[in-house]
PDB file of N, CA and C in Angstrom:
ATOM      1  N   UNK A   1     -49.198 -30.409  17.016  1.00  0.00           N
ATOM      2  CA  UNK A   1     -48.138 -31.292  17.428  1.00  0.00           C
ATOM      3  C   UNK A   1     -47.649 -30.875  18.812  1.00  0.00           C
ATOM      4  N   UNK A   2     -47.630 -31.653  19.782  1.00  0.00           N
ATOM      5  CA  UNK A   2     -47.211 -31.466  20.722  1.00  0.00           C
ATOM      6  C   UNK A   2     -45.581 -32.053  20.991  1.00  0.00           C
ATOM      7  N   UNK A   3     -44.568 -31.089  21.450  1.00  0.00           N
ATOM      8  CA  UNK A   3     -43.218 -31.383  21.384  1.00  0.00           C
ATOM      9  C   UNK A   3     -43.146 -32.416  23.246  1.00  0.00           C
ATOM     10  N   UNK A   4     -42.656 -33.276  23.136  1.00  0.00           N
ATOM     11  CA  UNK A   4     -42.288 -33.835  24.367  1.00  0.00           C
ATOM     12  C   UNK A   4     -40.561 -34.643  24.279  1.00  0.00           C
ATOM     13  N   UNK A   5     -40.157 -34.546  22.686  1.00  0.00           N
ATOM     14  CA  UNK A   5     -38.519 -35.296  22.843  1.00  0.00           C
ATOM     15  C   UNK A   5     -37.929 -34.458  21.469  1.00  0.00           C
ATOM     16  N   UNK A   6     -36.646 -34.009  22.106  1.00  0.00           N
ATOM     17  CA  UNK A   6     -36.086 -33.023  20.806  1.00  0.00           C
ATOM     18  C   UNK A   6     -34.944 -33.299  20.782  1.00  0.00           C
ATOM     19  N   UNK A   7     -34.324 -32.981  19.840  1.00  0.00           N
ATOM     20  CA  UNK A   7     -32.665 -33.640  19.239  1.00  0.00           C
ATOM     21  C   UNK A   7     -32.544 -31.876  18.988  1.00  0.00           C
ATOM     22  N   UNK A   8     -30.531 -31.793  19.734  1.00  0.00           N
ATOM     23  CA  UNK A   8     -29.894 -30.392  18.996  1.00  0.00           C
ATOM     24  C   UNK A   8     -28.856 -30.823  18.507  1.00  0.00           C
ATOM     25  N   UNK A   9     -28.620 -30.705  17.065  1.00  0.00           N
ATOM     26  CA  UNK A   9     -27.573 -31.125  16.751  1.00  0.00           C
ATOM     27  C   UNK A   9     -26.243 -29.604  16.262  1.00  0.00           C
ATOM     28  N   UNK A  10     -25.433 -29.786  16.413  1.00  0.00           N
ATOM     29  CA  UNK A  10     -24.558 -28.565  16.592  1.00  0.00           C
ATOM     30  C   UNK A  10     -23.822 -29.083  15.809  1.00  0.00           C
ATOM     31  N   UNK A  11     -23.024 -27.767  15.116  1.00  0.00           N
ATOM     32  CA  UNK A  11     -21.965 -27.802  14.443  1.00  0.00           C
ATOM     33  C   UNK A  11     -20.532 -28.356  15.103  1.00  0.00           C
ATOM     34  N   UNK A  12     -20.144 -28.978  14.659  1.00  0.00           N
ATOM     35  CA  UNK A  12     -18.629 -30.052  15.325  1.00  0.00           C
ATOM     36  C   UNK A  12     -17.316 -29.024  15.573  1.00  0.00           C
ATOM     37  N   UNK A  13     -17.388 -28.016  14.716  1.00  0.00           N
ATOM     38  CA  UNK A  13     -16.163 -27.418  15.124  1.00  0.00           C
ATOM     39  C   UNK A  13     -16.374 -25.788  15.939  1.00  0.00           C
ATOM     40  N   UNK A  14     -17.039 -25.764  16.786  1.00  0.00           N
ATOM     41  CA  UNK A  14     -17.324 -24.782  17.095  1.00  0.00           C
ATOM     42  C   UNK A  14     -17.782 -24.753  18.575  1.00  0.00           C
ATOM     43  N   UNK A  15     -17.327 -24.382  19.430  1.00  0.00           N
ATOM     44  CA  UNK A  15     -17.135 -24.001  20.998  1.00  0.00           C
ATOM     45  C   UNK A  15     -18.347 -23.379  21.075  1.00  0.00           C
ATOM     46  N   UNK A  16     -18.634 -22.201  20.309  1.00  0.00           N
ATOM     47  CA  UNK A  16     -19.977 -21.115  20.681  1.00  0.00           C
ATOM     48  C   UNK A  16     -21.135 -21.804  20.367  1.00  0.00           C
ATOM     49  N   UNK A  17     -21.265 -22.350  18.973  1.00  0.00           N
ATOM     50  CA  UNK A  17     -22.405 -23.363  18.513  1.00  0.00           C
ATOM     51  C   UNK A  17     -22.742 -24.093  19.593  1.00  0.00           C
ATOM     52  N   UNK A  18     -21.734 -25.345  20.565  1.00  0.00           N
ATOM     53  CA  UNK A  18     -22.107 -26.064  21.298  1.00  0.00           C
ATOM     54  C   UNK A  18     -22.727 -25.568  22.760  1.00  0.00           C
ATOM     55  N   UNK A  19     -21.884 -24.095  22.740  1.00  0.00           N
ATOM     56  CA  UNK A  19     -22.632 -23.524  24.099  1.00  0.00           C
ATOM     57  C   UNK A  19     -24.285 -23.532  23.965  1.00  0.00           C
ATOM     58  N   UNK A  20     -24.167 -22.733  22.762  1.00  0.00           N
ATOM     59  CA  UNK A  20     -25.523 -22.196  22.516  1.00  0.00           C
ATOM     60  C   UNK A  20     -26.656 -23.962  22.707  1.00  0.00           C
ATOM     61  N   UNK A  21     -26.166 -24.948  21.827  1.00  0.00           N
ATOM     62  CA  UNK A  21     -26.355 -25.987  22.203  1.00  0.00           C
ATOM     63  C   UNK A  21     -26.928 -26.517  23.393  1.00  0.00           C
ATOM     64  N   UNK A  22     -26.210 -26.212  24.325  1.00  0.00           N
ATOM     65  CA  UNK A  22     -25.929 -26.466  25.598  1.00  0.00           C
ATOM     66  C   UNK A  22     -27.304 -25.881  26.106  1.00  0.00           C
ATOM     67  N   UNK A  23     -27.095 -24.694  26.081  1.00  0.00           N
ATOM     68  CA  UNK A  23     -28.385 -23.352  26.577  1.00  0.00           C
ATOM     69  C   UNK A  23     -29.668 -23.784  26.150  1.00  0.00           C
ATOM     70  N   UNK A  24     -29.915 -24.505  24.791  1.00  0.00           N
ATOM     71  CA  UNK A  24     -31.024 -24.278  24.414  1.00  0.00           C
ATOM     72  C   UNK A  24     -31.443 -25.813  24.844  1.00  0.00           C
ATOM     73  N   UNK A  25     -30.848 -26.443  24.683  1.00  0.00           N
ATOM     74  CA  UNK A  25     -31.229 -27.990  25.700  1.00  0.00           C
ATOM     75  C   UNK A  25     -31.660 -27.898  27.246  1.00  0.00           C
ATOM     76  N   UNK A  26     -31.180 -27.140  27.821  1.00  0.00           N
ATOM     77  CA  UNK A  26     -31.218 -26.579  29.542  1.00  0.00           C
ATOM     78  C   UNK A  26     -33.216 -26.219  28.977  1.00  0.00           C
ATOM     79  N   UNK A  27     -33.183 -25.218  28.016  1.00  0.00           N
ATOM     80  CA  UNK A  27     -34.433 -24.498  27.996  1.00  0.00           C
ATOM     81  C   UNK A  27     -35.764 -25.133  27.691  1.00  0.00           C
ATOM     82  N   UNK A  28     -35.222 -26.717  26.758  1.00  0.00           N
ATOM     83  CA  UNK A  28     -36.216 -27.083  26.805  1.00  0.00           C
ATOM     84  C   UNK A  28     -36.674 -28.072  27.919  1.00  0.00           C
ATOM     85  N   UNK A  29     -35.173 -27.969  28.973  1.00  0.00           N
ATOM     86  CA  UNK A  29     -35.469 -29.216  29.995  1.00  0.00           C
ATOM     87  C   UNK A  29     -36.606 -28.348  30.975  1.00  0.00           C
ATOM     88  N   UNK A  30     -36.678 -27.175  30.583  1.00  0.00           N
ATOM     89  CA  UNK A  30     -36.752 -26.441  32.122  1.00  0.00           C
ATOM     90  C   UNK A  30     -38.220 -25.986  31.362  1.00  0.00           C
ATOM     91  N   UNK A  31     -39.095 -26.853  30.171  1.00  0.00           N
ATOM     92  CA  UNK A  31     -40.461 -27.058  29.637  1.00  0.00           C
ATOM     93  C   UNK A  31     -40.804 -27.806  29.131  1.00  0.00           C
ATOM     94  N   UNK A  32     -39.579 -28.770  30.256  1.00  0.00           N
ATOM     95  CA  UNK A  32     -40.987 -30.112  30.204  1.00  0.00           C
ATOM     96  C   UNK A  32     -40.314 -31.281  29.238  1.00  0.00           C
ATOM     97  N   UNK A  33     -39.325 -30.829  28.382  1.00  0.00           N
ATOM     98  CA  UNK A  33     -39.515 -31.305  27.217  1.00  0.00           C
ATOM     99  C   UNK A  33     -37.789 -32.411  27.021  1.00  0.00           C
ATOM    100  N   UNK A  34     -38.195 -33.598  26.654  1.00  0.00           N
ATOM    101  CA  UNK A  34     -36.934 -33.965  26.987  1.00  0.00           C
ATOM    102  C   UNK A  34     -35.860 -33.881  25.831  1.00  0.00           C
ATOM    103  N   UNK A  35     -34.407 -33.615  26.025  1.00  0.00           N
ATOM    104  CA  UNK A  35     -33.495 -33.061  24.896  1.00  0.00           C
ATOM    105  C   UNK A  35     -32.599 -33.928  24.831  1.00  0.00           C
ATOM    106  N   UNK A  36     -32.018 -34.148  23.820  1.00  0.00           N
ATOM    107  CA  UNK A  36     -30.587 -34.942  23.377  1.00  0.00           C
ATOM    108  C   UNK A  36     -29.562 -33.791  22.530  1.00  0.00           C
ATOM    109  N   UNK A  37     -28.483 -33.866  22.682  1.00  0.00           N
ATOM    110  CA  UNK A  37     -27.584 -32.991  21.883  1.00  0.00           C
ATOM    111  C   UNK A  37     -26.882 -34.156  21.467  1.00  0.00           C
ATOM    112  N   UNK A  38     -26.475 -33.841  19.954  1.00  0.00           N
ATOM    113  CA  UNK A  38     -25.874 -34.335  19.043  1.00  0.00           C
ATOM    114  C   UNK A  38     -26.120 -35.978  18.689  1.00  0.00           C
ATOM    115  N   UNK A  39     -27.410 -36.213  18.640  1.00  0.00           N
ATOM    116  CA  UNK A  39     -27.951 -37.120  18.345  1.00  0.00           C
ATOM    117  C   UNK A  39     -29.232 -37.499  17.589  1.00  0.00           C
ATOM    118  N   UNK A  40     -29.341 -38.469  17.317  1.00  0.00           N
ATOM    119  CA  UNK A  40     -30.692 -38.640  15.988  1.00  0.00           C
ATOM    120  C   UNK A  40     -31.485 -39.705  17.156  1.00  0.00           C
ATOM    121  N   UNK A  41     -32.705 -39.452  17.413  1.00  0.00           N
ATOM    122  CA  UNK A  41     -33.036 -41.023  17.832  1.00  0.00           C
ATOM    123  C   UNK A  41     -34.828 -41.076  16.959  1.00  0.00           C
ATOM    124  N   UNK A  42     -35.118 -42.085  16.232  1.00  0.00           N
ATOM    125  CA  UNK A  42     -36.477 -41.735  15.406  1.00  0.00           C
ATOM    126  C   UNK A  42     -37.352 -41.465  16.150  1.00  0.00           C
ATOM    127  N   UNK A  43     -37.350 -41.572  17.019  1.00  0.00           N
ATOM    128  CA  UNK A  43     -38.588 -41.554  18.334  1.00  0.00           C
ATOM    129  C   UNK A  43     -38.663 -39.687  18.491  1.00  0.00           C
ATOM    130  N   UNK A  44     -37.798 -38.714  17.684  1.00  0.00           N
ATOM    131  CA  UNK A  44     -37.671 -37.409  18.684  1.00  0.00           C
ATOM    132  C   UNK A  44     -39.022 -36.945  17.620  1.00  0.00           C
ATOM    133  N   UNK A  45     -39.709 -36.012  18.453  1.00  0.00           N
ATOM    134  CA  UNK A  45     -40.308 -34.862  17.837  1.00  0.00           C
ATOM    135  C   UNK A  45     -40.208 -33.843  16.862  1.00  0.00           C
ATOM    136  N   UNK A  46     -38.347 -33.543  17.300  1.00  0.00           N
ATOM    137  CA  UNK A  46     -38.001 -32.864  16.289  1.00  0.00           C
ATOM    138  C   UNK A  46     -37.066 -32.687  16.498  1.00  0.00           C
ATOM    139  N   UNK A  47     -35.960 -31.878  15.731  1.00  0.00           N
ATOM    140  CA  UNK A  47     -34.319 -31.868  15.652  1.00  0.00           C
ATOM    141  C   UNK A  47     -34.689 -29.707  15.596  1.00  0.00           C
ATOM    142  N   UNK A  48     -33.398 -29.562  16.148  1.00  0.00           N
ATOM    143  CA  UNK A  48     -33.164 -27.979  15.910  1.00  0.00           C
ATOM    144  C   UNK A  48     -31.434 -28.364  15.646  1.00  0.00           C
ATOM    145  N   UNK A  49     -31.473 -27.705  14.255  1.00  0.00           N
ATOM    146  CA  UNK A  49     -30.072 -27.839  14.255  1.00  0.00           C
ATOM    147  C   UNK A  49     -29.043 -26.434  13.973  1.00  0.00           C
ATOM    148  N   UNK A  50     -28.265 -26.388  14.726  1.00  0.00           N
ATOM    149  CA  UNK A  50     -27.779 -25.081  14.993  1.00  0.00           C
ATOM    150  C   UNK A  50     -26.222 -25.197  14.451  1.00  0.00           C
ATOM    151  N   UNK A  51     -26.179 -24.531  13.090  1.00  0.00           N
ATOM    152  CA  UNK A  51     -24.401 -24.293  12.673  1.00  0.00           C
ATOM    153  C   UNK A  51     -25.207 -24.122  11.069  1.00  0.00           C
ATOM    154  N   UNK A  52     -23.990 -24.077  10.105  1.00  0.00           N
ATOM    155  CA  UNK A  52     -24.719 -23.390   8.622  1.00  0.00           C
ATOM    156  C   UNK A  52     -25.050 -24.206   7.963  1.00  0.00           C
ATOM    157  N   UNK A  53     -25.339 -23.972   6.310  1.00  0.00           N
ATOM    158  CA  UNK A  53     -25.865 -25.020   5.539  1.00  0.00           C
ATOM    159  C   UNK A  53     -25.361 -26.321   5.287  1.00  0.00           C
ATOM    160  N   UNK A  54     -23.764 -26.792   5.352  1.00  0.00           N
ATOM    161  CA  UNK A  54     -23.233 -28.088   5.916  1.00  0.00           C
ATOM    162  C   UNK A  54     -23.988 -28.963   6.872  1.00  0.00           C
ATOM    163  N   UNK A  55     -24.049 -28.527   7.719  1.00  0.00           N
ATOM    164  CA  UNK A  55     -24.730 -29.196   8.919  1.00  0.00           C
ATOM    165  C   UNK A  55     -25.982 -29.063   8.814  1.00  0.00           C
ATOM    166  N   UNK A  56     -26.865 -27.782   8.224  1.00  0.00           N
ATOM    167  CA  UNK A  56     -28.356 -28.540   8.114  1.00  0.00           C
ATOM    168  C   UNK A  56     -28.465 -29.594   6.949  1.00  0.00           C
ATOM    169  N   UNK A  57     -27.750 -29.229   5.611  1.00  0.00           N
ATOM    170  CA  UNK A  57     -28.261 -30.456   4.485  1.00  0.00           C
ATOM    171  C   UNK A  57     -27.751 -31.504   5.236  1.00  0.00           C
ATOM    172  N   UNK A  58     -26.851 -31.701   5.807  1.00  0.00           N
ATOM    173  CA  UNK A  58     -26.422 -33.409   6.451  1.00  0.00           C
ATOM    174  C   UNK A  58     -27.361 -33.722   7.115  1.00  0.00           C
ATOM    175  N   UNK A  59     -27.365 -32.913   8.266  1.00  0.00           N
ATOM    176  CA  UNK A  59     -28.591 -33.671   9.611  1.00  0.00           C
ATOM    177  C   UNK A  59     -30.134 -33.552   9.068  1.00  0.00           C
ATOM    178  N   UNK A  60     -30.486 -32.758   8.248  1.00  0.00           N
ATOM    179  CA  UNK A  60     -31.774 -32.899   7.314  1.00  0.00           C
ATOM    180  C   UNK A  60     -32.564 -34.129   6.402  1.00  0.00           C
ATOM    181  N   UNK A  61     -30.947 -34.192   5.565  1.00  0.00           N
ATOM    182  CA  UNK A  61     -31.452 -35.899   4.967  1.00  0.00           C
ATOM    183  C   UNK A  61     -31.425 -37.096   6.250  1.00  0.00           C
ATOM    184  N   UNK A  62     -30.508 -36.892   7.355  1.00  0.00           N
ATOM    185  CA  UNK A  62     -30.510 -37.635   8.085  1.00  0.00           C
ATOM    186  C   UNK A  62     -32.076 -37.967   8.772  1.00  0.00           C
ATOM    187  N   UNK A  63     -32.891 -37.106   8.972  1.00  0.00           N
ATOM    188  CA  UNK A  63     -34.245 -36.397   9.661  1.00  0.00           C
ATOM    189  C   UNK A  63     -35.190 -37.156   9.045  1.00  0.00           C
ATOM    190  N   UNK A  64     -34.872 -36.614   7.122  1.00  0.00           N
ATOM    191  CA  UNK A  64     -35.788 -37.197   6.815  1.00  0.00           C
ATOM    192  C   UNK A  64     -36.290 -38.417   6.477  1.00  0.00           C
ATOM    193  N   UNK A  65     -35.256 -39.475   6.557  1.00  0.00           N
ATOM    194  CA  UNK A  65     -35.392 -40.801   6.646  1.00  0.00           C
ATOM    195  C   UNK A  65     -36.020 -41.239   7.792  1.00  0.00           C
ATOM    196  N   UNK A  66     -36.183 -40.898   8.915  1.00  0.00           N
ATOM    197  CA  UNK A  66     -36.763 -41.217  10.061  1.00  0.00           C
ATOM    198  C   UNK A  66     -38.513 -40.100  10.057  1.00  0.00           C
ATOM    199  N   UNK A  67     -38.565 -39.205   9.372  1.00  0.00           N
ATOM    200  CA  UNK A  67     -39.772 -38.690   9.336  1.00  0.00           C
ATOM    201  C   UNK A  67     -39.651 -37.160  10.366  1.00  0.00           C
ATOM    202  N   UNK A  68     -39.028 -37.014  10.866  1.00  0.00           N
ATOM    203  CA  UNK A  68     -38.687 -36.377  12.090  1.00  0.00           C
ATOM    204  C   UNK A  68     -38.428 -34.580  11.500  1.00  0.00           C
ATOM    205  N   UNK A  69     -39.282 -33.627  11.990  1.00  0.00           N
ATOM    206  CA  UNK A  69     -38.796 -32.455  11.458  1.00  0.00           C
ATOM    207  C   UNK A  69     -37.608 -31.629  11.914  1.00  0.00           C
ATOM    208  N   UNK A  70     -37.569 -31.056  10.965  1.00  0.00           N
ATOM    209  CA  UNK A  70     -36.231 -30.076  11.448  1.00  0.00           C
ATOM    210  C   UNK A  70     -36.331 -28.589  11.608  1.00  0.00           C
ATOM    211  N   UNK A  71     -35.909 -27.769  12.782  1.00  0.00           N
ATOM    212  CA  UNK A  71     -35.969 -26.582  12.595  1.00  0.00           C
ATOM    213  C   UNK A  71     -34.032 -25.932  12.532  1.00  0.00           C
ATOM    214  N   UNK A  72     -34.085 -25.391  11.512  1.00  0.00           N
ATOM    215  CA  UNK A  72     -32.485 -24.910  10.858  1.00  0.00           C
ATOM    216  C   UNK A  72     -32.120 -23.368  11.771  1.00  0.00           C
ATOM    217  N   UNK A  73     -31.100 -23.051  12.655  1.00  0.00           N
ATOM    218  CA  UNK A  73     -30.892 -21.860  13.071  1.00  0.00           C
ATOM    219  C   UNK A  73     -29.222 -21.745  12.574  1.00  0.00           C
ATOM    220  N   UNK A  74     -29.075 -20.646  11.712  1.00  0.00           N
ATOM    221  CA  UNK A  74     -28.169 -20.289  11.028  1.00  0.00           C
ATOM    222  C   UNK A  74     -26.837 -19.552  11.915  1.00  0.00           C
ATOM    223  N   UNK A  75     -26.185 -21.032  12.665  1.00  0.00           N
ATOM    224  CA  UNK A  75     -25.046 -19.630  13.055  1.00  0.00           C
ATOM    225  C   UNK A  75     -23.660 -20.077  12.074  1.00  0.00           C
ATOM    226  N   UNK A  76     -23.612 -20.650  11.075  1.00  0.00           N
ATOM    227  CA  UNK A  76     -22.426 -20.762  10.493  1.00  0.00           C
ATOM    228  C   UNK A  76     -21.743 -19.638   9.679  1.00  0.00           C
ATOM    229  N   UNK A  77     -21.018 -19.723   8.934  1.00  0.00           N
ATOM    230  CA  UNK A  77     -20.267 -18.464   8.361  1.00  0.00           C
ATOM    231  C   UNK A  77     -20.495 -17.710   7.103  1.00  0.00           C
ATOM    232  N   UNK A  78     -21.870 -18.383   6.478  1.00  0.00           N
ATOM    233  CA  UNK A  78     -22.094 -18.002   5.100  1.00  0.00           C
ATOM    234  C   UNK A  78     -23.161 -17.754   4.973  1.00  0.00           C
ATOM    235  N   UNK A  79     -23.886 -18.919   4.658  1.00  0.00           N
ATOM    236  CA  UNK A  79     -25.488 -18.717   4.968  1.00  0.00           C
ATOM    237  C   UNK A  79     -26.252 -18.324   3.978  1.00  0.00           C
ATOM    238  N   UNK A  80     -26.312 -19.637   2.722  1.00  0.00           N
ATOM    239  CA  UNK A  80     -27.184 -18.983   1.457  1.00  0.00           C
ATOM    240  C   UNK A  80     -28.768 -18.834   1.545  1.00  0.00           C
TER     241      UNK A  80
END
């Protein structure tokens, strides 16, 4: 699979989440690869979603109705 359009979706209440957000969108601009934060569009390659298990089961079922994979990075507060 070749990545060319990616979705970051971030946790809503959280300043650091969205930085990190922020950073990792810059990283994939700066390979090529085009990014959206906090958005679904079916067309993406793939979603990275960054905050805890709230926000991945939501944006996950959201994913999988469109077919679209997800990669989950755990910065929320629990983390089963």
């Amino acid at each position: 699979m070749h990545i060319r359009y990616a979705g970051i979706i971030t946790r809503k209440d959280s300043p650091e989440v969205l930085r990190v957000g922020r950073e990792l969108a810059d990283w994939y601009r700066k390979h090529s690869i085009k990014a959206e934060l906090d958005r679904i569009d079916p067309a993406m390659d793939m979603l990275t979603i960054l905050g805890g298990d709230g926000t991945l089961l939501h944006v996950a079922d959201q994913a999988a109705r469109h077919g679209i994979p997800v990669v989950g990075i755990n910065l929320g507060n629990l983390g089963f």
